[in-house]
Protein backbone atom coordinates (compact mmCIF):
# COMPACT_ATOMS: atom_id res chain seq x y z
CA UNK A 1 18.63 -30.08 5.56
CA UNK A 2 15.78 -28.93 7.92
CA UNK A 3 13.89 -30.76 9.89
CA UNK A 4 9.94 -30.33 9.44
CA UNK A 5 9.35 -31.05 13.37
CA UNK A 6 11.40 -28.60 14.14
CA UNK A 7 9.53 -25.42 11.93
CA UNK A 8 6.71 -23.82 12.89
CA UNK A 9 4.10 -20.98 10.60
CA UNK A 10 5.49 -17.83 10.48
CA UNK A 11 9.22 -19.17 10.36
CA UNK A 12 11.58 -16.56 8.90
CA UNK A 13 13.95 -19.26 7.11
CA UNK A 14 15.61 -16.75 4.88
CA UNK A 15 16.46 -13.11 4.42
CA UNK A 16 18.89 -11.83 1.94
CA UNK A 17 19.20 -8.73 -0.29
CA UNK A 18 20.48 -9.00 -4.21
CA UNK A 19 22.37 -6.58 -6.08
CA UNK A 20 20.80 -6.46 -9.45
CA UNK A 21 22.80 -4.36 -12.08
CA UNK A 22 22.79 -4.04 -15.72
CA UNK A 23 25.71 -6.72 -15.71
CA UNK A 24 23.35 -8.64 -14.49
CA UNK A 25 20.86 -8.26 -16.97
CA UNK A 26 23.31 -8.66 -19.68
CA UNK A 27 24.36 -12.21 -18.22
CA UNK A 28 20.85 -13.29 -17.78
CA UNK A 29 19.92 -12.14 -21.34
CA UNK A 30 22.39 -14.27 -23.16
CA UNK A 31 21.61 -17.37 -20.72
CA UNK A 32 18.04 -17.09 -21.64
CA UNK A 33 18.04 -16.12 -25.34
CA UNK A 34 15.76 -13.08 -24.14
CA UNK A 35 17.62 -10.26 -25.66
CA UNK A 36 14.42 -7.87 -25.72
CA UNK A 37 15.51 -4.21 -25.24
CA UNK A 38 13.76 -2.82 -22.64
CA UNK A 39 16.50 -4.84 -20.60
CA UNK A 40 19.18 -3.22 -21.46
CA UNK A 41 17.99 0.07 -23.20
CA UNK A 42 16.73 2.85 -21.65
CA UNK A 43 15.66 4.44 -24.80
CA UNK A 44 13.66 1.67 -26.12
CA UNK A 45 12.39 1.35 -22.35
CA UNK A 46 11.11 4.76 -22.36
CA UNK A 47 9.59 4.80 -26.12
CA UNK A 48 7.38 2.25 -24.78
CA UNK A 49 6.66 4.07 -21.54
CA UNK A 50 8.49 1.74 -18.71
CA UNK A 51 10.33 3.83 -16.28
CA UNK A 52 13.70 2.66 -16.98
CA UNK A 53 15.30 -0.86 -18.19
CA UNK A 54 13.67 -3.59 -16.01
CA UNK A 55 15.14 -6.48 -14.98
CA UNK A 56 13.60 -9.53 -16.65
CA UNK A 57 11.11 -11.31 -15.03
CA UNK A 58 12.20 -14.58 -14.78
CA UNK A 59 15.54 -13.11 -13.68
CA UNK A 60 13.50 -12.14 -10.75
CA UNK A 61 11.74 -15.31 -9.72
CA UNK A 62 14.90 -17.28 -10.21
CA UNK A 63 16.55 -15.02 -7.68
CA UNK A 64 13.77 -15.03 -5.47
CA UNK A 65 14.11 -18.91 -4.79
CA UNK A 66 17.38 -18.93 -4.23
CA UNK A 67 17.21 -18.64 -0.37
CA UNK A 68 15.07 -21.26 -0.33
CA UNK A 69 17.41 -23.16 -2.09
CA UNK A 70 20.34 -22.63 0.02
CA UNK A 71 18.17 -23.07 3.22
CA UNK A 72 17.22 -26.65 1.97
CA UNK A 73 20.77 -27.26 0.36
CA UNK A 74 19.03 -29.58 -2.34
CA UNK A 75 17.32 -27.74 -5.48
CA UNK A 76 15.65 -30.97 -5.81
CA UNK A 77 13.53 -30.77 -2.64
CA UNK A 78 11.45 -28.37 -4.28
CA UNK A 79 8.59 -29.59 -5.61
CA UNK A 80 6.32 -26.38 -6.90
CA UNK A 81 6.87 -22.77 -7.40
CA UNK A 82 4.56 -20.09 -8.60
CA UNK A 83 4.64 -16.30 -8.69
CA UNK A 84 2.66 -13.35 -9.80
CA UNK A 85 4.39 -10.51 -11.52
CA UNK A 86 2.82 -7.38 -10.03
CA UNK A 87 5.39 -4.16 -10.42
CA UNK A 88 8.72 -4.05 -12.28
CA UNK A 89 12.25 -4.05 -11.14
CA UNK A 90 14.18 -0.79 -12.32
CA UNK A 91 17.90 -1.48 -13.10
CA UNK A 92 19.95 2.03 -13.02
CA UNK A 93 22.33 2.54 -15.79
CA UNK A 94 25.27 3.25 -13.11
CA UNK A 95 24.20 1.83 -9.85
CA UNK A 96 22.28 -1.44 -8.72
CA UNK A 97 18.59 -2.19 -7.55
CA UNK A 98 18.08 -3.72 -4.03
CA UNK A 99 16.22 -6.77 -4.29
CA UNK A 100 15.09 -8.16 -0.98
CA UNK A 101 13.66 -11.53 -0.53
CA UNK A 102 12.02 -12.73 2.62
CA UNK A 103 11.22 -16.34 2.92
CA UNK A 104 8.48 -17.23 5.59
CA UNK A 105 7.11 -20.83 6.42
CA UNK A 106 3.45 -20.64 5.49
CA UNK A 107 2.13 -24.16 5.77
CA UNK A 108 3.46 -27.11 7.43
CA UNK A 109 1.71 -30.97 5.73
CA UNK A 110 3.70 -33.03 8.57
CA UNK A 111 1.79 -36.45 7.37
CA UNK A 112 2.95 -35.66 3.59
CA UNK A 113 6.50 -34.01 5.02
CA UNK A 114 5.36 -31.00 2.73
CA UNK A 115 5.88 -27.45 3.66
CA UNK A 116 5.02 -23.96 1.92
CA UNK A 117 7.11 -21.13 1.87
CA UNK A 118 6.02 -17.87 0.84
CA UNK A 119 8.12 -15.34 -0.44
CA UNK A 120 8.52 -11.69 -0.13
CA UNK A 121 10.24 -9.65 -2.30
CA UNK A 122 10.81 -6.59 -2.62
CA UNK A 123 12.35 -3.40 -4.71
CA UNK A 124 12.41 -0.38 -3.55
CA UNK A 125 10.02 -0.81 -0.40
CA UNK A 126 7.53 -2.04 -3.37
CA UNK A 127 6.18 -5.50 -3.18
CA UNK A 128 7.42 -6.94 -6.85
CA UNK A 129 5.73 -10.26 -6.97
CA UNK A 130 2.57 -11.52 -5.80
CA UNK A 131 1.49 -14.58 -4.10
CA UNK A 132 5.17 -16.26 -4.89
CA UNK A 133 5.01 -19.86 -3.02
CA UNK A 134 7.23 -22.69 -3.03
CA UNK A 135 6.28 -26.01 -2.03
CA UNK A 136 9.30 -28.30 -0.88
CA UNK A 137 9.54 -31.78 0.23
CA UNK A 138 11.69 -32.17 3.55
């Protein structure tokens, strides 16, 4: 586990890239129960004018957190996570989309051993969520 003494703001903890593909929706849809068709069909996507079957959003923030995760080694360290979902995540029928999640120390509370990490992700050079930040308890 890190050690808050030894971080400073503007930390890179994490970096990692995620294959998203349509397997990958499929898998998340019948974990969740969210079996809506823009997810997995690109004619339904396009009737209702998306530009292709999007991943789904939750899909997204859960991978997002995951460096964080692995960087603390203890899912229970984290104490608060928010996102904003800005642009969607376009999942090719035959290929994958390039998700890329940066994970930068933000905020260091040494008294309260609290520290914020803000997340970057991205898709296609395009920022996908907005003001994600996870607090964690070290």
């Amino acid at each position: 586990m890190p050690e808050i003494g030894e971080l400073s703001v503007g930390d890179v903890i994490a970096e990692k890239t995620y294959s998203v593909t349509r397997d990958s929706l499929v898998r998340y849809a019948g974990a969740s129960g969210d079996f809506n068709p823009i997810h997995y069909r690109d004619d339904v996507a396009a009737a209702v004018g998306l530009p292709g079957v999007l991943a789904h959003g939750m899909l997204t923030m859960g991978i997002s957190i995951e460096p964080v995760v692995s960087w603390l080694a203890d899912a229970g360290k984290v104490i608060e996570y928010g996102v904003r979902f800005t642009k969607p995540v376009v999942v090719p029928a035959s290929d994958s989309a390039a998700l890329k999640v940066t994970a930068t120390v933000a905020v260091i509370e040494l008294e309260a051993a609290k520290v914020r990490v803000d997340l970057q992700t991205s898709f296609a050079d395009t920022t996908v969520l907005g003001k994600a930040q996870v607090w964690v308890q070290l």
